[in-house]
Structures are given as C-alpha cells and as structure tokens.
C-alpha atoms as a PDB file:
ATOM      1  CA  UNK A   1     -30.531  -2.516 -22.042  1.00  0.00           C
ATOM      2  CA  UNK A   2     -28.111  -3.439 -24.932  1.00  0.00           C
ATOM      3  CA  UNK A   3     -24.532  -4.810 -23.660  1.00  0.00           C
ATOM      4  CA  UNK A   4     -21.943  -4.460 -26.606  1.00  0.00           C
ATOM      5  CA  UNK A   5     -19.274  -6.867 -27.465  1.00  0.00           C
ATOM      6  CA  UNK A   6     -16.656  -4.244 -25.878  1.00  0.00           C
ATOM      7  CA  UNK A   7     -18.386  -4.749 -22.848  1.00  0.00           C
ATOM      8  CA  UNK A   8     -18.248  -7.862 -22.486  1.00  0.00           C
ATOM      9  CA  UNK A   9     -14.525  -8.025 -23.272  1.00  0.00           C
ATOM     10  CA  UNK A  10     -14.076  -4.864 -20.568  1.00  0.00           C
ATOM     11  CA  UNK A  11     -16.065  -7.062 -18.037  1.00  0.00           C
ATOM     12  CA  UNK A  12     -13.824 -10.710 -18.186  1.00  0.00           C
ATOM     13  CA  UNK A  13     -10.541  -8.234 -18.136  1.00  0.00           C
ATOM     14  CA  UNK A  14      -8.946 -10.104 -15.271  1.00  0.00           C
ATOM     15  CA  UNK A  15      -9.329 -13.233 -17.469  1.00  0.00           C
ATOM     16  CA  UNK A  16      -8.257 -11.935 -20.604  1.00  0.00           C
ATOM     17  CA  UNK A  17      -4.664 -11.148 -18.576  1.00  0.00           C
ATOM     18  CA  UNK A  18      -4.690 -14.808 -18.164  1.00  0.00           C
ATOM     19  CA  UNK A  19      -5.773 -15.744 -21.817  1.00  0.00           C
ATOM     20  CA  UNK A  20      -3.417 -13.381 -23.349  1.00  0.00           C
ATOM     21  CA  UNK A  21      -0.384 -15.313 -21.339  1.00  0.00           C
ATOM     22  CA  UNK A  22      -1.675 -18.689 -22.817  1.00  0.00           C
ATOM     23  CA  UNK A  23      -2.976 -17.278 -26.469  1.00  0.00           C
ATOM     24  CA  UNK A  24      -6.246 -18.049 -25.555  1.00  0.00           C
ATOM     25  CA  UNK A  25      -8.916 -15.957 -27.380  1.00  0.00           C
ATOM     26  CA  UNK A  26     -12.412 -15.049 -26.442  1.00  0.00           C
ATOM     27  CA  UNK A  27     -15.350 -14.338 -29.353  1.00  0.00           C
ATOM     28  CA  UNK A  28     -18.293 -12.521 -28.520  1.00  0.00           C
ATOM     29  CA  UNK A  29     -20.526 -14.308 -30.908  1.00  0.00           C
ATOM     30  CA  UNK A  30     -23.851 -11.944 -30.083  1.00  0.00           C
ATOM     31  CA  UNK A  31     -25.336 -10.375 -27.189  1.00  0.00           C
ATOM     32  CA  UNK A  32     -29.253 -10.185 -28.279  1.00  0.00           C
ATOM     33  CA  UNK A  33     -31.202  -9.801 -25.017  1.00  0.00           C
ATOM     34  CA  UNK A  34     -29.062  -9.682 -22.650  1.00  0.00           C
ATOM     35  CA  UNK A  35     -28.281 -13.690 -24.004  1.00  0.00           C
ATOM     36  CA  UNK A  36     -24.594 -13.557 -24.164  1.00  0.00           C
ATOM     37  CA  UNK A  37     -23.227 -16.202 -26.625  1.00  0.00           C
ATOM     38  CA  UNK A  38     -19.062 -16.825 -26.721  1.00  0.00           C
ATOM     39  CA  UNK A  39     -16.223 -19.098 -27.729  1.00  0.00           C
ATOM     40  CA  UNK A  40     -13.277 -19.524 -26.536  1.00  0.00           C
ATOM     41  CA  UNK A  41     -10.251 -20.378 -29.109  1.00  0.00           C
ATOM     42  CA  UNK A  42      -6.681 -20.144 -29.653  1.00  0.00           C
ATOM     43  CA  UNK A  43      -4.768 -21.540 -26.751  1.00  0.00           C
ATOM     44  CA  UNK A  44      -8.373 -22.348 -25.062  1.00  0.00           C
ATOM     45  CA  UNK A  45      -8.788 -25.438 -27.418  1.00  0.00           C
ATOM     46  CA  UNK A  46      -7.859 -28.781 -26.266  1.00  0.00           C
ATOM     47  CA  UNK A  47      -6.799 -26.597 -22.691  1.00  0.00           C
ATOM     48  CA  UNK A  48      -7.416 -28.660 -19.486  1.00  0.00           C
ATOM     49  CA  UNK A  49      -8.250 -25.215 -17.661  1.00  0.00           C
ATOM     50  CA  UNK A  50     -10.926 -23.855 -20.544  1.00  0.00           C
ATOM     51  CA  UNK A  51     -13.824 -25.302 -17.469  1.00  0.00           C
ATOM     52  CA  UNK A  52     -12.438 -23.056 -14.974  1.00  0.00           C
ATOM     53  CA  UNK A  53     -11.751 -19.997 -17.297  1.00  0.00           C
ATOM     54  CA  UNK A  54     -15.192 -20.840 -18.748  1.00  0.00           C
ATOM     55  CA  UNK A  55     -16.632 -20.278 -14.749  1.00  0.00           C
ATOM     56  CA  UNK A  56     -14.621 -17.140 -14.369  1.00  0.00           C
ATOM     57  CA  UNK A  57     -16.288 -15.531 -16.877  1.00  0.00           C
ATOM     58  CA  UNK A  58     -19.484 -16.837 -16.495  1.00  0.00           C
ATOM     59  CA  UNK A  59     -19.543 -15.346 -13.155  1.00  0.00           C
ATOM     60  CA  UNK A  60     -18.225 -12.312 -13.848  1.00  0.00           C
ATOM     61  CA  UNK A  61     -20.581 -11.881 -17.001  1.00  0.00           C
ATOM     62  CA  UNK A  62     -23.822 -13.674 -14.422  1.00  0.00           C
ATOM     63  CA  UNK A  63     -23.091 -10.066 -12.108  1.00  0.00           C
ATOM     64  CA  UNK A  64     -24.090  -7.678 -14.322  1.00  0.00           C
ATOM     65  CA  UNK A  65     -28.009  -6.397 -13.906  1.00  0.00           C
ATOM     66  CA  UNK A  66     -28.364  -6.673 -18.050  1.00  0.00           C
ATOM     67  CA  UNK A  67     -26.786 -10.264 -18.558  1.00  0.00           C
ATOM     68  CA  UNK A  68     -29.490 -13.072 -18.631  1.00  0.00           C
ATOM     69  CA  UNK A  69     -27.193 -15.689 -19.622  1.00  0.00           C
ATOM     70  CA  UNK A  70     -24.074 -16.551 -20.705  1.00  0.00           C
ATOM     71  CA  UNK A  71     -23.349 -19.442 -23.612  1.00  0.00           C
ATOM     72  CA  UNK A  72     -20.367 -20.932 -24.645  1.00  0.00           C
ATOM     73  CA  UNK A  73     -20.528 -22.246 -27.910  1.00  0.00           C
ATOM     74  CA  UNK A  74     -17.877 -25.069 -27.436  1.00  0.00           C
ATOM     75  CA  UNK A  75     -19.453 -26.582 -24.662  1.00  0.00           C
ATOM     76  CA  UNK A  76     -17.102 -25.109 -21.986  1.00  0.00           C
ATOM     77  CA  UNK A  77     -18.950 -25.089 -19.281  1.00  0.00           C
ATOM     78  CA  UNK A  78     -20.416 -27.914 -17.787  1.00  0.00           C
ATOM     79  CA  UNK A  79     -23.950 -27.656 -16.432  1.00  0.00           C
ATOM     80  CA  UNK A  80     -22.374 -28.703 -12.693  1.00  0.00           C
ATOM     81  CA  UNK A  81     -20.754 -25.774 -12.696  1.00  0.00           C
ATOM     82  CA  UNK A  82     -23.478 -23.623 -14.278  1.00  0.00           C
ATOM     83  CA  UNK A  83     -25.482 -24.737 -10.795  1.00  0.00           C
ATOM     84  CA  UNK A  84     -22.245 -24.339  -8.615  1.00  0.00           C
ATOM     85  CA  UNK A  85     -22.131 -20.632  -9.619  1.00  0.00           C
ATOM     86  CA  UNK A  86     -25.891 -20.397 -10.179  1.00  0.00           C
ATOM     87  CA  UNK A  87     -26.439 -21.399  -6.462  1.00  0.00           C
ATOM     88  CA  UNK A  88     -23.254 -19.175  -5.510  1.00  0.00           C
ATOM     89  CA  UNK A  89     -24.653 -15.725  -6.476  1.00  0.00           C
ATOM     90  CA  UNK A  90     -27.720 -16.838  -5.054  1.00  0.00           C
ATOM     91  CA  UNK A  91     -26.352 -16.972  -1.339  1.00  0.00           C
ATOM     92  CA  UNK A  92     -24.301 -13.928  -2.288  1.00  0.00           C
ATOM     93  CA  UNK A  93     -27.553 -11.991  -2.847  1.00  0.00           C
ATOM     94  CA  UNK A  94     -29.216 -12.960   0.339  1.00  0.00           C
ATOM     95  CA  UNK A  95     -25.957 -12.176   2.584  1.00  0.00           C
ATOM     96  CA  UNK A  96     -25.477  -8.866   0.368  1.00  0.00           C
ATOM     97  CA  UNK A  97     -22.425  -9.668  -1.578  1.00  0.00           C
ATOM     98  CA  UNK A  98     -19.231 -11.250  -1.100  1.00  0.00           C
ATOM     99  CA  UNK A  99     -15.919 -10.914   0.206  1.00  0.00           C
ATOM    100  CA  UNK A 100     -13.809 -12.169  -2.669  1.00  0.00           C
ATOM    101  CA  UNK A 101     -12.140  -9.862  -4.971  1.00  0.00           C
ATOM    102  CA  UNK A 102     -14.726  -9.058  -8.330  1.00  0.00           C
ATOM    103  CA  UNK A 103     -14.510 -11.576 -10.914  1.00  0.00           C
ATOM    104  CA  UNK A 104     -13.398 -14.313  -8.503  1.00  0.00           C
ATOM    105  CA  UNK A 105     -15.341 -17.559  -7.735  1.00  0.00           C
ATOM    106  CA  UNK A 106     -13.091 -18.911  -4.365  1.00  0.00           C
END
C-alpha cells in the first residue's frame, strides 16, 4: 500500500501545531515503499529541539501498518533514539498498546 505525502502530513498533525508556532517546516521528500524520506526546515534548522520533534514523528509515522521506515534527510534523528523508540513500540506490541495519548513518546 502507497502512503501519499498528504498522509504523512495528516499523520504528524499534533507536531505540525508545534512547527507552525516555531516556523518550522516539514518536506515529504518521497514515500516509495512504504520508505518515508523527510526534512525538516524553516525554524527546524539550527533548533535545539529538531531531535525530539524528529522522535515525535518518527513514532507517530513507525505506527502505521504501511510505514517501513522513516528518514530524515538532515540527520535529525540520532540512531540512539531510532533504538529508544524502536525498542518502545516493541514492548508496546507485546503488552497490546499503550496508555499515552497517539503521537506521544512519554
């Protein structure tokens, strides 16, 4: 199954609230098998929080049954945290899902 660009942008919607405060822009760069390549620019450059808004949507993106991976372009998420969530949504899916609100990581 194809994910579109729209999507993807319909998905991270919680984030984008955030972006949009801070002129931060997300790019959907492709979405070829379920590989989902992004940047994120405008306020997001040189932004001490692009990590953690990086992990937001990664996880939010990581949830959906046709998303294989998610790649930022810039670099903005650090492998660490790649596991951190990686290992995350792996204990989610043996307790049966999670308690925190969708899109969340705490």
């Amino acid at each position: 199954m194809t994910i579109s660009a729209e999507e993807i942008l319909a998905e991270i919607g919680p984030v984008q609230e955030i972006l949009d405060e801070h002129d931060g822009v997300v790019n959907v760069i492709d979405t070829t098998d379920g590989n989902i390549m992004l940047s994120l620019d405008g306020g997001c450059n040189g932004c001490s929080s692009t990590p953690m808004t990086a992990m937001q949507i990664y996880y939010s993106l990581k949830k959906l049954d046709h998303v294989n991976d998610v790649i930022f372009v810039n670099g903005e998420l650090p492998e660490y945290m790649r596991t951190f969530i990686d290992q995350k949504m792996a204990k989610e899916a043996l307790s049966g899902g999670d308690d925190n609100p969708p899109g969340e990581i705490v």
